[in-house]
Each structure stands twice: as structure tokens, then as C-alpha cells.
N, C-alpha and C. Protein backbone atom coordinates (compact mmCIF):
# COMPACT_ATOMS: atom_id res chain seq x y z
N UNK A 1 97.17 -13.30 -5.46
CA UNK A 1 98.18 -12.30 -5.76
C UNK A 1 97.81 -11.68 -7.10
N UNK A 2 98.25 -10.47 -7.28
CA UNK A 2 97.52 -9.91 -8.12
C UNK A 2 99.30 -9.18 -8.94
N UNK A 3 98.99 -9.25 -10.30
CA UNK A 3 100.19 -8.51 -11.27
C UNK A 3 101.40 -9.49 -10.91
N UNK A 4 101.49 -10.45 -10.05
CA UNK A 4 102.86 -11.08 -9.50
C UNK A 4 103.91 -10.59 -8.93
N UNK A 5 103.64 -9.03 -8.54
CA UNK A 5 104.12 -8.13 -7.41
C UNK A 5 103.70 -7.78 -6.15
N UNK A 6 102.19 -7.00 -6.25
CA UNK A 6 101.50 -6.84 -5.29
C UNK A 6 100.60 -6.92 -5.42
N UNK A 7 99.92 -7.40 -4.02
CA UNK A 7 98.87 -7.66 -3.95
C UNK A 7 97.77 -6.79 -2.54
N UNK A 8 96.71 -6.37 -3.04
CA UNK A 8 95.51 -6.36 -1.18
C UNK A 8 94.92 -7.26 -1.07
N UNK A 9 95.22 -8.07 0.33
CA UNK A 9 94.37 -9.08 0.59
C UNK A 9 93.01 -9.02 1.80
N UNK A 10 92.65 -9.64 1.99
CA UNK A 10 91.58 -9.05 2.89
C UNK A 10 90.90 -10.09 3.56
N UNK A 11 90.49 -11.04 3.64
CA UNK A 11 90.28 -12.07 4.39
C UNK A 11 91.33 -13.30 4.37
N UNK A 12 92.14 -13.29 3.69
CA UNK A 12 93.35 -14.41 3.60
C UNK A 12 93.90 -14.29 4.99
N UNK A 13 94.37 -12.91 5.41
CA UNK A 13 95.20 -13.14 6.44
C UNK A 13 96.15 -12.82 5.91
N UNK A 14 97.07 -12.69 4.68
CA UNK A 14 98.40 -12.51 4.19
C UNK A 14 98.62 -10.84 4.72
N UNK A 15 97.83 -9.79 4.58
CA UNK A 15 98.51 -8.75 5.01
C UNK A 15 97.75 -7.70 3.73
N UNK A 16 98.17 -6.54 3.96
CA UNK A 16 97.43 -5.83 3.09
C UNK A 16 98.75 -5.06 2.58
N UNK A 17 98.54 -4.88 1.14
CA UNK A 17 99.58 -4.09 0.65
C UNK A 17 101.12 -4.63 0.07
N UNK A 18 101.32 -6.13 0.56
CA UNK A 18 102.45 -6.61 0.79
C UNK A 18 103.00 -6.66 -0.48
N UNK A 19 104.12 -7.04 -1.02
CA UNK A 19 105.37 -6.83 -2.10
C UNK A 19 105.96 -7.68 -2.42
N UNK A 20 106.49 -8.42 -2.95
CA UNK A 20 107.59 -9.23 -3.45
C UNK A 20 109.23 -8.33 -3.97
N UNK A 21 108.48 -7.35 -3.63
CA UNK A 21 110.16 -6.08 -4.08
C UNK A 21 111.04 -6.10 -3.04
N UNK A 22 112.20 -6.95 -3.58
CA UNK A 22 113.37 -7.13 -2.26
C UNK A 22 114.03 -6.01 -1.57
N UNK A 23 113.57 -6.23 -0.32
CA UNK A 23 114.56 -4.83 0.34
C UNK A 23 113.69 -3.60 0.65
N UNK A 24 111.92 -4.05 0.14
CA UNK A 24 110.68 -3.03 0.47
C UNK A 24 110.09 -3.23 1.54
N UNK A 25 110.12 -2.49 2.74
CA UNK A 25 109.47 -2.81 4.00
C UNK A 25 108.50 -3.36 4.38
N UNK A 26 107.63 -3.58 2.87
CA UNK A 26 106.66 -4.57 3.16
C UNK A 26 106.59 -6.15 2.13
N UNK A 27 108.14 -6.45 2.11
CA UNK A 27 107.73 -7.30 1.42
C UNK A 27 107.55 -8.63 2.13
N UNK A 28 107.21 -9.31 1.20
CA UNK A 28 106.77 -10.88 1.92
C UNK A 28 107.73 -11.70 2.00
N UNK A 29 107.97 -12.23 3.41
CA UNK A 29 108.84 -12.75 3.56
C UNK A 29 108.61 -13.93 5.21
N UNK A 30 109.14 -15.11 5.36
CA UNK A 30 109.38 -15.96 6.39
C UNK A 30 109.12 -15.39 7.53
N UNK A 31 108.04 -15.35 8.32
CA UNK A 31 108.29 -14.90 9.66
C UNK A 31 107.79 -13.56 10.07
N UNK A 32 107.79 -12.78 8.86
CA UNK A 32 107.63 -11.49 8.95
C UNK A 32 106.09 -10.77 8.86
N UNK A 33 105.84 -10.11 9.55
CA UNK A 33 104.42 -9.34 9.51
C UNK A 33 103.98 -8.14 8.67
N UNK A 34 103.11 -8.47 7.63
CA UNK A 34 103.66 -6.79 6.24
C UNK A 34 102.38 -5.85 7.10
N UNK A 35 102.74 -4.86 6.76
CA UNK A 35 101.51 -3.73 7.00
C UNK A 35 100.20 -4.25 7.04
N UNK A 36 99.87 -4.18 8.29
CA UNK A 36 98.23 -3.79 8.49
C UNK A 36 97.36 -2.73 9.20
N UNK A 37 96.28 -2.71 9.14
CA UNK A 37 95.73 -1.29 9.21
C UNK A 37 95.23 -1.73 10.97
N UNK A 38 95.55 -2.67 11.96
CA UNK A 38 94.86 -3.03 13.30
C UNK A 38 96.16 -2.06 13.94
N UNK A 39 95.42 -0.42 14.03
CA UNK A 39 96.44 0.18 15.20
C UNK A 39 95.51 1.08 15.94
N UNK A 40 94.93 0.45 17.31
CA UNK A 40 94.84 0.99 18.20
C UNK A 40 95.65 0.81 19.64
N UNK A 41 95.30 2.12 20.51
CA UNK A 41 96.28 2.03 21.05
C UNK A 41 96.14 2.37 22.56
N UNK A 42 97.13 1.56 23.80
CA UNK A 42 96.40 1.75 25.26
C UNK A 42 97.76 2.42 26.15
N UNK A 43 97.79 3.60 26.00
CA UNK A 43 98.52 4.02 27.27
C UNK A 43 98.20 3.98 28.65
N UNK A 44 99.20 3.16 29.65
CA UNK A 44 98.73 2.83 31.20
C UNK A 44 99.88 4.51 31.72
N UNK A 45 99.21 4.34 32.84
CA UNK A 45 99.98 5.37 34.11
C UNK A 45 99.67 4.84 35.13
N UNK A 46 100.16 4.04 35.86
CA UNK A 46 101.30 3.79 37.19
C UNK A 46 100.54 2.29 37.10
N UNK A 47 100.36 1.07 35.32
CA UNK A 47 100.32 0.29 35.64
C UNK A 47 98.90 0.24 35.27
N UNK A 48 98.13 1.13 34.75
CA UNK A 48 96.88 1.09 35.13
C UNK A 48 96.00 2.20 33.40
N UNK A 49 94.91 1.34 33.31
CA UNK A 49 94.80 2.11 31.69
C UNK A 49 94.62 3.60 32.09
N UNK A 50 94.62 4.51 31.12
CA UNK A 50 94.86 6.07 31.28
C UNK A 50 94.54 6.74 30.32
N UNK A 51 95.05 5.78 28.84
CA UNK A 51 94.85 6.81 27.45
C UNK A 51 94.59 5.43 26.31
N UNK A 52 93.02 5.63 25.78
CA UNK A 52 93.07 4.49 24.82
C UNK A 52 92.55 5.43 23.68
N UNK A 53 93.05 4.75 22.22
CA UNK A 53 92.32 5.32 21.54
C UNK A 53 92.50 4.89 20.39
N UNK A 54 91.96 5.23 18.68
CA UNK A 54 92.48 4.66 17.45
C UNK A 54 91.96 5.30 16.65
N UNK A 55 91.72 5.24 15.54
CA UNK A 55 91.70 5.22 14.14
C UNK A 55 91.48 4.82 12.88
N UNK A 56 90.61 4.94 12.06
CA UNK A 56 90.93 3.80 10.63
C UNK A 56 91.54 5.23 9.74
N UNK A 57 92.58 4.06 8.84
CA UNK A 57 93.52 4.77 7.90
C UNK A 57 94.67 4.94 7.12
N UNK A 58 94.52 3.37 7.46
CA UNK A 58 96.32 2.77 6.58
C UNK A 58 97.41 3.39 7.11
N UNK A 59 98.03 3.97 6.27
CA UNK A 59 99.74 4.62 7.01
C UNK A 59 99.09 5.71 8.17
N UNK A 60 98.21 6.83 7.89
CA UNK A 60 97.75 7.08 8.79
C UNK A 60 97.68 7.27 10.14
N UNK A 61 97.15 5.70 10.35
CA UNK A 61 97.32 5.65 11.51
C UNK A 61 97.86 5.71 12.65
N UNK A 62 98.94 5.31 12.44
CA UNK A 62 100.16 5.28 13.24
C UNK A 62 100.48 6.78 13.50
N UNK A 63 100.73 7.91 12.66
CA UNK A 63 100.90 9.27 12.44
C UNK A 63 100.11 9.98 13.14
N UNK A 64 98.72 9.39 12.80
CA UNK A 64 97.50 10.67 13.65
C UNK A 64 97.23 9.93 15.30
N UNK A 65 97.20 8.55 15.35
CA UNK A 65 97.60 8.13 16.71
C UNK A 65 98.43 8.45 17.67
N UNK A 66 99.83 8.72 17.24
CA UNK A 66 100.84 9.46 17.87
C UNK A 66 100.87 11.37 17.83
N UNK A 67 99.93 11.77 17.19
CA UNK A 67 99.28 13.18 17.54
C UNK A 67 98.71 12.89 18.45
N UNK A 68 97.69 11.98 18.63
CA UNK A 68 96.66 12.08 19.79
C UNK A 68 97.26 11.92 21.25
N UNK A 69 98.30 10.91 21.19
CA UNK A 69 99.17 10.97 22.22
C UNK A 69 99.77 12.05 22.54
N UNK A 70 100.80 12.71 21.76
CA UNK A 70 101.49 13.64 21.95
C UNK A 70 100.15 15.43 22.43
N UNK A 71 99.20 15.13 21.81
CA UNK A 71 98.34 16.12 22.20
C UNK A 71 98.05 16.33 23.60
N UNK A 72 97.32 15.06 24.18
CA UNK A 72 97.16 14.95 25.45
C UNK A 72 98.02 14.79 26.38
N UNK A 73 99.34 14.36 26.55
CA UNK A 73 100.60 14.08 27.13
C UNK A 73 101.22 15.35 27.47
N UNK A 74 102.01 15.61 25.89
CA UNK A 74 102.73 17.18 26.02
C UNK A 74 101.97 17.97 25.91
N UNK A 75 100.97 18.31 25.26
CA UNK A 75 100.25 19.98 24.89
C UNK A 75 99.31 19.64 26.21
N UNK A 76 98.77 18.77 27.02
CA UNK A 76 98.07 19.24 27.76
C UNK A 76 96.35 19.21 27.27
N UNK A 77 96.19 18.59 26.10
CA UNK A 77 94.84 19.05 25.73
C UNK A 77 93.79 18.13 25.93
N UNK A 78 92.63 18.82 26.45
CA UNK A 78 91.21 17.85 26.54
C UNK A 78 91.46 16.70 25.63
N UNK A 79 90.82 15.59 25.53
CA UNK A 79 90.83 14.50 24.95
C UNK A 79 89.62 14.94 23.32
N UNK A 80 88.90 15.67 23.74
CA UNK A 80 87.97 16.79 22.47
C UNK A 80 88.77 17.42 22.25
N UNK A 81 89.79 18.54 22.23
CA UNK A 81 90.60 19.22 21.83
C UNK A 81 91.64 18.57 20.88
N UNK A 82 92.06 17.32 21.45
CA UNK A 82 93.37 16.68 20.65
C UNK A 82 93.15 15.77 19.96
N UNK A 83 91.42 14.97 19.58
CA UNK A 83 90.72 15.07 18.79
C UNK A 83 90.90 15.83 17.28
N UNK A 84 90.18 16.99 18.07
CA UNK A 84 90.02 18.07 17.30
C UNK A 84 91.04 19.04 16.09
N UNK A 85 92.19 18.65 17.27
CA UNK A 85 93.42 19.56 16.53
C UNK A 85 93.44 19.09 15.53
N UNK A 86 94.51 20.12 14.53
CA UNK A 86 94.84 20.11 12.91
C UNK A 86 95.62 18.81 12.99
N UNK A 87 95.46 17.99 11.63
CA UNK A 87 96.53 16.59 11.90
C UNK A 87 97.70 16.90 10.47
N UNK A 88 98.69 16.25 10.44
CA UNK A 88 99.58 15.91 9.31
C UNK A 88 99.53 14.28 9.11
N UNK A 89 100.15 14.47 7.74
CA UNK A 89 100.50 12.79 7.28
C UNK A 89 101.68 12.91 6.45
N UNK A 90 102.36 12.08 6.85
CA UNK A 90 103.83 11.92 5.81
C UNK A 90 103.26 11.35 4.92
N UNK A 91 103.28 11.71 3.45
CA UNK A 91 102.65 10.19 2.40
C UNK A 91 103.70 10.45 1.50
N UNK A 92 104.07 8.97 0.93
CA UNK A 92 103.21 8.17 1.15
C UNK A 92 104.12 7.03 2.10
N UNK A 93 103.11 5.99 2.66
CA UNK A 93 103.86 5.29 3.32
C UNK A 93 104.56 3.98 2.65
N UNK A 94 103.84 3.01 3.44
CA UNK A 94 104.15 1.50 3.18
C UNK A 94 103.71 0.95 2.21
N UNK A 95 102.45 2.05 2.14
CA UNK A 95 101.05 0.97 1.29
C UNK A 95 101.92 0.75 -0.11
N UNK A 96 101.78 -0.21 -0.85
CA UNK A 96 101.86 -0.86 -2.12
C UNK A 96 101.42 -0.01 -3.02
N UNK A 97 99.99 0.67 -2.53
CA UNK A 97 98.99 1.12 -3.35
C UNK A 97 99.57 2.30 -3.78
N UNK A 98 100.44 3.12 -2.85
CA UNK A 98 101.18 4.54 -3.20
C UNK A 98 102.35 4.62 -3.31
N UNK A 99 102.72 3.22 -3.44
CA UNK A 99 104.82 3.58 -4.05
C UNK A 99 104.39 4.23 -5.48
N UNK A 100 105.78 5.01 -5.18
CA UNK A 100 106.10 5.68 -6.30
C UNK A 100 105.53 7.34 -6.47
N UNK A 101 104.71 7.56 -5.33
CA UNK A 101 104.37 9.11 -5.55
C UNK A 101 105.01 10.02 -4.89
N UNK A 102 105.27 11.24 -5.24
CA UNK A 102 106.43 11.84 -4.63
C UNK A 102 106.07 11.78 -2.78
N UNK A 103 107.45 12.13 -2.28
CA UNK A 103 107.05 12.48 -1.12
C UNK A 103 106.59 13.47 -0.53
N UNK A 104 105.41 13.94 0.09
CA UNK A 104 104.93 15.18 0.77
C UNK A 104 104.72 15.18 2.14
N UNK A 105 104.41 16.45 2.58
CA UNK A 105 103.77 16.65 3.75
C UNK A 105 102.64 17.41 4.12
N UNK A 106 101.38 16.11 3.87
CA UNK A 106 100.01 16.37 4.17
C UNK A 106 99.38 17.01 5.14
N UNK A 107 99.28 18.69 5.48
CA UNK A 107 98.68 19.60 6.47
C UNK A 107 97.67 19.91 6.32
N UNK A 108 96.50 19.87 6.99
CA UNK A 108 95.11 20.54 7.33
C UNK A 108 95.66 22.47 7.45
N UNK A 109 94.88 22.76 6.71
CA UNK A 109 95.12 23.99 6.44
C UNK A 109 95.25 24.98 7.64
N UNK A 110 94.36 24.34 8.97
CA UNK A 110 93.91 25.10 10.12
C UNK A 110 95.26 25.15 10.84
N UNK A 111 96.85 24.67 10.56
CA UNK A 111 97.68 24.63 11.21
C UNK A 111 97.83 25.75 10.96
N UNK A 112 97.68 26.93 10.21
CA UNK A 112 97.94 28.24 9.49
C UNK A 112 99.18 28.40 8.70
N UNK A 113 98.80 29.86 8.08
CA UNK A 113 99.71 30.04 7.05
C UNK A 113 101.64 30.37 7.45
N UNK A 114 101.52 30.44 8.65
CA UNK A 114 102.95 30.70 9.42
C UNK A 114 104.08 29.18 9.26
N UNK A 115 102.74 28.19 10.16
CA UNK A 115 103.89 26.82 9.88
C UNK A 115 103.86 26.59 8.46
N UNK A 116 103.04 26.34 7.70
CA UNK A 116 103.43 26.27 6.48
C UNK A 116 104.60 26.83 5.44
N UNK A 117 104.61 28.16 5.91
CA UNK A 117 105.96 28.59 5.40
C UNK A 117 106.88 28.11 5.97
N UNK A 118 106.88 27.85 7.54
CA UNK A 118 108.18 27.50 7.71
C UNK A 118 108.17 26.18 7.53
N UNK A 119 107.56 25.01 7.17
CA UNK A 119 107.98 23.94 6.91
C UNK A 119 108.36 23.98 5.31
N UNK A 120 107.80 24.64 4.55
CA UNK A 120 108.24 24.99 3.10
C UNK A 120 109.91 25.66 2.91
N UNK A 121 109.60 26.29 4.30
CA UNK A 121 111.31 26.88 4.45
C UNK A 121 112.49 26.02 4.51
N UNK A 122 111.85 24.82 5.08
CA UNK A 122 112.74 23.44 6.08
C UNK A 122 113.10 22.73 4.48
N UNK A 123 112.08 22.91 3.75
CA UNK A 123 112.39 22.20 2.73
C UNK A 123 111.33 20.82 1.99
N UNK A 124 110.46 21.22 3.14
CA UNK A 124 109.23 20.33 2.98
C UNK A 124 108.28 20.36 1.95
N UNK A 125 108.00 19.32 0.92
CA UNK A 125 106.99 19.55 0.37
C UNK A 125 106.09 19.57 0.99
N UNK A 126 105.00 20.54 1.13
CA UNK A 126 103.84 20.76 1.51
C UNK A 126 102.46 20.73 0.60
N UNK A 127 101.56 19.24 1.12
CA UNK A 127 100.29 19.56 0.44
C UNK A 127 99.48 20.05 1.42
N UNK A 128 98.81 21.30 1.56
CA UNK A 128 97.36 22.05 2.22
C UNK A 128 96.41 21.20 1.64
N UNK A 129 95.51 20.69 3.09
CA UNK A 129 94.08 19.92 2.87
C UNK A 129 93.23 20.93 3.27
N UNK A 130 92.40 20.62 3.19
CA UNK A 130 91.08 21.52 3.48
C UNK A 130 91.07 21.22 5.37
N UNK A 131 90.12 22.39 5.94
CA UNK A 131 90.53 22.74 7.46
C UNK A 131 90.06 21.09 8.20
N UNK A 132 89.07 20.36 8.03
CA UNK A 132 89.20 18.86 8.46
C UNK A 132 89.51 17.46 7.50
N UNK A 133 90.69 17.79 6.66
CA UNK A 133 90.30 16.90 5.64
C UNK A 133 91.71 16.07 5.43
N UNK A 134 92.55 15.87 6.72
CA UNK A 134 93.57 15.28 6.72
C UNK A 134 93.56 13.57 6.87
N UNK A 135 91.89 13.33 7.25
CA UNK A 135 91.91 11.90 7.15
C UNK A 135 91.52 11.41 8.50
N UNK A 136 91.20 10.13 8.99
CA UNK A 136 90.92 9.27 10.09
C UNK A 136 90.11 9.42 10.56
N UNK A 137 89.59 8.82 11.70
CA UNK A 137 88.42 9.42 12.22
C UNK A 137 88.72 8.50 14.01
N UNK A 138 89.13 9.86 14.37
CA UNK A 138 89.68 9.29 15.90
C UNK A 138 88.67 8.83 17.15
N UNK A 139 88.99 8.07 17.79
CA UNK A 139 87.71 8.28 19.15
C UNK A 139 89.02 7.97 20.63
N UNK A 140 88.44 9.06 21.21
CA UNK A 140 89.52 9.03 22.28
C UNK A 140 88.82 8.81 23.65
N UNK A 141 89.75 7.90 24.60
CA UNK A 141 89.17 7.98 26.26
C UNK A 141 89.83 8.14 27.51
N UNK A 142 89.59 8.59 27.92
CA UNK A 142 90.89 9.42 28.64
C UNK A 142 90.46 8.59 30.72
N UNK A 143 91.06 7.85 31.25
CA UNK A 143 90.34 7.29 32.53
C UNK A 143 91.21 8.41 33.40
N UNK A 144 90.42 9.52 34.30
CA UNK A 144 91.38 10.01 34.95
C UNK A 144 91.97 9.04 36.26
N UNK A 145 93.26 9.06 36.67
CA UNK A 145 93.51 8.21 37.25
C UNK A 145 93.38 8.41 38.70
N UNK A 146 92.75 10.03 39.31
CA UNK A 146 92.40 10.15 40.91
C UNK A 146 90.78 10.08 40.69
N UNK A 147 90.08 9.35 40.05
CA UNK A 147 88.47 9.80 40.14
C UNK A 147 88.32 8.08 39.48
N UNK A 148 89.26 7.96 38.65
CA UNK A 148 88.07 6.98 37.57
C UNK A 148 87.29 7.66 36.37
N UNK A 149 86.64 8.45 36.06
CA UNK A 149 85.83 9.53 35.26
C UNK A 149 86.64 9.20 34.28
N UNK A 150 85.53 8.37 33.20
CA UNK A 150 85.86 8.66 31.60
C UNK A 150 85.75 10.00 30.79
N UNK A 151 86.88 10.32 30.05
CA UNK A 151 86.21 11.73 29.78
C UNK A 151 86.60 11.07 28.32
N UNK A 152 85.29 11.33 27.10
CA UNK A 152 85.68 10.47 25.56
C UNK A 152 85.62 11.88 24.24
N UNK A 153 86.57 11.76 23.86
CA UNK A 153 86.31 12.81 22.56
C UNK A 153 86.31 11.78 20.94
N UNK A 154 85.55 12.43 20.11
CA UNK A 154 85.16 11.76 19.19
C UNK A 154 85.17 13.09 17.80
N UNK A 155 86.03 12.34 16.98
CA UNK A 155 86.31 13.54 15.72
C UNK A 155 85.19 13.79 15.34
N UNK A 156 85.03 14.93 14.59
CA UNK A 156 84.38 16.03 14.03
C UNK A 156 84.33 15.39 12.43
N UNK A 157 85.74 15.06 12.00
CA UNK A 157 85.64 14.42 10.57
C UNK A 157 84.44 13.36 10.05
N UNK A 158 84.01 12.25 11.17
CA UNK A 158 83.51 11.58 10.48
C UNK A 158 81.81 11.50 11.71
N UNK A 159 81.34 10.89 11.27
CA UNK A 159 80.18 10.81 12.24
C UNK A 159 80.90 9.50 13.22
N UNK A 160 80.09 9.57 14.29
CA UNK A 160 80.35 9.28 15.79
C UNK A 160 79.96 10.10 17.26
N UNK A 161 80.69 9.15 18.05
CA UNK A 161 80.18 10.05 19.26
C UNK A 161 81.14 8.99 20.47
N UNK A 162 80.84 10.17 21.65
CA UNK A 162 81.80 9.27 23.17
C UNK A 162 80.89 9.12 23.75
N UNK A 163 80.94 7.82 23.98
CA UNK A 163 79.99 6.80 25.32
C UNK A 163 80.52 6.31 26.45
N UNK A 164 80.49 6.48 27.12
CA UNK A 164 80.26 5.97 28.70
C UNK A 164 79.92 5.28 29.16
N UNK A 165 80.21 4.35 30.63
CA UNK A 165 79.24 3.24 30.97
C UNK A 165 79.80 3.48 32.76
């Protein structure tokens, strides 16, 4: 433990980020599981896998994971496309490492200058990232469920690629 507040641990097993600050969502406590960065994720359809995919990225994750879902689900988009799309991040989250910085709302610039105003309108702090520079680095696989046919998209942000077998 590090300062006698918080600590990152990393091969202990204790958790990353965790707190001793009572009443902080990640603090340490009996029973309880503090923030960790293991979020990938397997959507089935009718019982059967359909949509897998993940991320590295601390709070992140969870945020640009549930884009990827919501991309391919509701918008309809290639598994490369929803990939691809512009991402947001609420920051800061859980992490230890970023209490205390104001709250914003982290947009890739490529969402354009329209939503931005109107989320500035809503009342949102808005930080503009550069057009891929919102973070993670996704790999997506999509099993169609009348063929079988993997179809895999793989971000643009970081190096990688979709494989097949």
C-alpha cells in the first residue's frame, strides 16, 4: 500500500486503484471486488455466441465496450465501422489515480462540431481529442448466426488486425 490511502497493485491480486476512503466506490472492503481493468465482453443470440469483443483502458472500458455494442445492435454497423466510429469517455472514473479532476466529457473530434455544441448546450463539459485519440484499442467479432462467418474488425488506433480460423 502506498501513502496509506491508495494504492496500484498488480500482481497481488488486491485490485487496481483501490481506496481506503469510506463511502468511495472503490474502496477496500470484506467481500467486495475494487476496479479492475478484465472487461471483455460476449453477447449470445438465441443462446448462442454472436458479439465478442474488448478493450484495454481502465474506466474506459466499460464506456467504449458499450459503444461497440450499441454500434452494432442499434446503429446497425459493420463490426469495422463500429470499431471505427468516434468514441466518448466520461472522466474521470473510479481510478484512484484521477479522483479529484474535474468532471468532463471526453469526444474525438470526428463526432463534429454540431454535437459538440449541443452537448456544451446540455451543459456538458466538453474536452475535444484529436479525430482517433479517445483511447482503447478495440478488436471486434461478429459470428453471423444463419452462416457461421466470422466477420472481425480491429481499431485503427492502435496496431492489430482480425483473424479467422
Amino acid at each position: 500500500m502506498t501513502s496509506g490511502r491508495s494504492a496500484v497493485m498488480g500482481r497481488e491480486g488486491a485490485g487496481r486503484g483501490f481506496t481506503l476512503e469510506e463511502g468511495h466506490p472503490n474502496c477496500l472492503a470484506p467481500g467486495k471486488r475494487t476496479m479492475h481493468t478484465l472487461n471483455c465482453f460476449m453477447a449470445l443470440k438465441d443462446e448462442r455466441p454472436y458479439l465478442v469483443g474488448g478493450t484495454p483502458g481502465g474506466d474506459g472500458q466499460p464506456q467504449w465496450n458499450m459503444q461497440l455494442v450499441t454500434n452494432v445492435i442499434d446503429y446497425g454497423l459493420d463490426v469495422q465501422a463500429a470499431v471505427e466510429a468516434p468514441r466518448w469517455t466520461s472522466f474521470p472514473g473510479t481510478d484512484t489515480a484521477n479522483a479529484g479532476f474535474p468532471l468532463e466529457l471526453r469526444v474525438e473530434e470526428r463526432v463534429g462540431e454540431e454535437v459538440i455544441s449541443r452537448l456544451r448546450g446540455k451543459g456538458h463539459r466538453v474536452q475535444v481529442q484529436g479525430p482517433w485519440a479517445a483511447g482503447g484499442g478495440a478488436q471486434l467479432i461478429l459470428i453471423d448466426p444463419a452462416t457461421g462467418v466470422r466477420h472481425g474488425g480491429s481499431d485503427p488506433r492502435v496496431d492489430g488486425s482480425a483473424l479467422g480460423y
